[in-house]
C-alpha atoms as a PDB file:
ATOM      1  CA  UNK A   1      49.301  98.391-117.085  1.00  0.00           C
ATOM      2  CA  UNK A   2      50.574  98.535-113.558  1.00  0.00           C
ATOM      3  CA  UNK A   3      49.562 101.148-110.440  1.00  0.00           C
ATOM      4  CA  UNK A   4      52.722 103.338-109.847  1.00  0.00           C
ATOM      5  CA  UNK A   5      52.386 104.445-106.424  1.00  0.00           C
ATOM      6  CA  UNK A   6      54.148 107.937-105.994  1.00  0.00           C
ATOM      7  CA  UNK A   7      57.763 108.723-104.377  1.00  0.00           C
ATOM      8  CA  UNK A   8      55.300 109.615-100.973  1.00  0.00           C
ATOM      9  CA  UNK A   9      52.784 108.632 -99.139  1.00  0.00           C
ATOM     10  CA  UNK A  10      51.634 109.733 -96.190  1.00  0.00           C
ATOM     11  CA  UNK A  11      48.474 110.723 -94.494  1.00  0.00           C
ATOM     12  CA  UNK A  12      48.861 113.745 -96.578  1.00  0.00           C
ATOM     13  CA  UNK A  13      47.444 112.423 -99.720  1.00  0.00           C
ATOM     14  CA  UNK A  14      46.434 108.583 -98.880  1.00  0.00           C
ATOM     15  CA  UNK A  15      43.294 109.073 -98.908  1.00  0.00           C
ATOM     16  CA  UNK A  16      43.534 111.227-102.142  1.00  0.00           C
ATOM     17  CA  UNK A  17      45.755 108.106-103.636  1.00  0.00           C
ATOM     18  CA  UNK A  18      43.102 105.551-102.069  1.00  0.00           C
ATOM     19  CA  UNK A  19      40.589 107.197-104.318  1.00  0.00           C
ATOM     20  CA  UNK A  20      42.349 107.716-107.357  1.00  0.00           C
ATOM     21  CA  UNK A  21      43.488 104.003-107.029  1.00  0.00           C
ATOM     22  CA  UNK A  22      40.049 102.909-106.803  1.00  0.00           C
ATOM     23  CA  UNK A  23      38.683 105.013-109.546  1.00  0.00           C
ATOM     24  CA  UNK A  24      40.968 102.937-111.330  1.00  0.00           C
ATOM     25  CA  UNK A  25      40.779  99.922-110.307  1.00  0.00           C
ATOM     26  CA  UNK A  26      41.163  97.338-113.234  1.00  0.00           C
ATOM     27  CA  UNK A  27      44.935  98.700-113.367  1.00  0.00           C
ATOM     28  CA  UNK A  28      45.156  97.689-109.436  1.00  0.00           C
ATOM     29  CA  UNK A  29      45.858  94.328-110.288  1.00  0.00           C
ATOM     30  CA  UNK A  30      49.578  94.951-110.549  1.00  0.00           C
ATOM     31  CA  UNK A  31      51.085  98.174-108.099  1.00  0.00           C
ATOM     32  CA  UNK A  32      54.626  99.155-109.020  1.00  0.00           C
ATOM     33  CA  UNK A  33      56.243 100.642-105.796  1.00  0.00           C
ATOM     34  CA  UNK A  34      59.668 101.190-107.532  1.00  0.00           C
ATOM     35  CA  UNK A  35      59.276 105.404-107.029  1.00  0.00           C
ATOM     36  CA  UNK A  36      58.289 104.971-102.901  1.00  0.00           C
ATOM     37  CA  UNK A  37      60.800 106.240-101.089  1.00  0.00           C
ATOM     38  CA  UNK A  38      59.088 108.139 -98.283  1.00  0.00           C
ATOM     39  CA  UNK A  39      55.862 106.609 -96.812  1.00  0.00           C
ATOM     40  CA  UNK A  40      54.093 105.698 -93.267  1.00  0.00           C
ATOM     41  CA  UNK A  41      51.802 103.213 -92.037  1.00  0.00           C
ATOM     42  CA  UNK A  42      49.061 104.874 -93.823  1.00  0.00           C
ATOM     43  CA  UNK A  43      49.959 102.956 -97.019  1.00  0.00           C
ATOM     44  CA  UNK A  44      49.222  99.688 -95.945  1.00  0.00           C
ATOM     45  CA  UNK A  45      45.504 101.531 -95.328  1.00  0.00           C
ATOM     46  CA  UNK A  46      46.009 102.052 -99.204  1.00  0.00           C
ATOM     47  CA  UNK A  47      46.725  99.021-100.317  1.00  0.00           C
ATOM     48  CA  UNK A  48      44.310  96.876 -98.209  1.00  0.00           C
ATOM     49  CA  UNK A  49      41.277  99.087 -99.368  1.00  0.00           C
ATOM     50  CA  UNK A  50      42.647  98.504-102.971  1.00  0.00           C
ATOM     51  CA  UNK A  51      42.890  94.603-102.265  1.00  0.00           C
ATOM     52  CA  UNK A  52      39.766  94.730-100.996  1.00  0.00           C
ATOM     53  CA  UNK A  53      37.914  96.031-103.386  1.00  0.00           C
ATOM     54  CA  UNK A  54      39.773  93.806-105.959  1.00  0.00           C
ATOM     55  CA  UNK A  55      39.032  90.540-103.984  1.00  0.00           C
ATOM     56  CA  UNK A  56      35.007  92.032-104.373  1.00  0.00           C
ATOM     57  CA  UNK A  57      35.880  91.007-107.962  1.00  0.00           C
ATOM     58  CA  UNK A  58      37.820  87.590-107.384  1.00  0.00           C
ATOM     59  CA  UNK A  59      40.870  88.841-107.815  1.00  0.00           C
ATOM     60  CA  UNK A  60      43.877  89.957-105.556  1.00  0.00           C
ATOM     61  CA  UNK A  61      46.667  92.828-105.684  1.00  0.00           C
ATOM     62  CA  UNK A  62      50.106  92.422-106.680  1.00  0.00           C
ATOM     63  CA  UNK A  63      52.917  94.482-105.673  1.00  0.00           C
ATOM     64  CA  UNK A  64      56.216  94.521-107.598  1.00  0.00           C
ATOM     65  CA  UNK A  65      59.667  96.121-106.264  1.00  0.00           C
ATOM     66  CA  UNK A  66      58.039  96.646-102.909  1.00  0.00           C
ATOM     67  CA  UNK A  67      60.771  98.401-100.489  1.00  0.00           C
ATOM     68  CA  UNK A  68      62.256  96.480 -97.777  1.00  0.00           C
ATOM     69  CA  UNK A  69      60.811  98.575 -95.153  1.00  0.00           C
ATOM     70  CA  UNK A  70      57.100  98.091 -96.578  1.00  0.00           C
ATOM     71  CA  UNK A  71      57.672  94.449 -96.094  1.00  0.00           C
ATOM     72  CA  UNK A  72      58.899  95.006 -92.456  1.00  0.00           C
ATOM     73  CA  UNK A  73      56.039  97.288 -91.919  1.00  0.00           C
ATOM     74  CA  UNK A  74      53.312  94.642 -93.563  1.00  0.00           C
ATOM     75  CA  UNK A  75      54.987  92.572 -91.339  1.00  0.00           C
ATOM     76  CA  UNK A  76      54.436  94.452 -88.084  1.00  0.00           C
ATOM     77  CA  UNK A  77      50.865  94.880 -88.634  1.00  0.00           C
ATOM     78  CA  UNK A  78      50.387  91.458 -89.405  1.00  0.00           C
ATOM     79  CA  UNK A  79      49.481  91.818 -93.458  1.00  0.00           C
ATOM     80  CA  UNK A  80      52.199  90.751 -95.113  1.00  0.00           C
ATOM     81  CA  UNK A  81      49.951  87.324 -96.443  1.00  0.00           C
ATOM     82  CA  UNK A  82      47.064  89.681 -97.012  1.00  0.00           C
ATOM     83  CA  UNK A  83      49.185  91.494 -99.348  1.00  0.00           C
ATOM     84  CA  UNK A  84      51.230  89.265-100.895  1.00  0.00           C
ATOM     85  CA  UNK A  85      54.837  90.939 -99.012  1.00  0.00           C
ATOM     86  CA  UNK A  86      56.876  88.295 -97.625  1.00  0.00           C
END
């Protein structure tokens, strides 16, 4: 069953969405982003912990219906291969 990140997320409640994420993290494998819609920087913090606590496991993070401006953010920072966004 996937991750469904929320419609936000900001430095508001990352770190509170870092935490639940990781408290869950066997459903990590797969995060839905179809619901973001307003979001920062602060969730490619999010989903880089989650990857790397996933990759602790050998496995990696995959993120379905990622919005175009997450990909041009990845991109910016330089983690788009890190996280799969291209």
């Amino acid at each position: 069953m996937p991750f469904f990140l929320p419609q936000k997320v900001t430095q508001e409640n990352a770190l509170q969405l870092e935490k639940e994420g990781l408290s869950n993290s066997e459903n990590l494998r797969v995060v839905n982003c179809s619901s973001l819609n307003d979001f920062d920087s602060t969730v490619l913090t999010v989903l880089l912990a989650w990857q790397k606590k996933l990759q602790t496991n050998g496995q990696s993070i995959s993120i379905e219906h990622a919005p175009e401006k997450l990909k041009v953010l990845a991109g910016v920072y330089g983690v788009s291969a890190l996280l799969g966004l291209k």
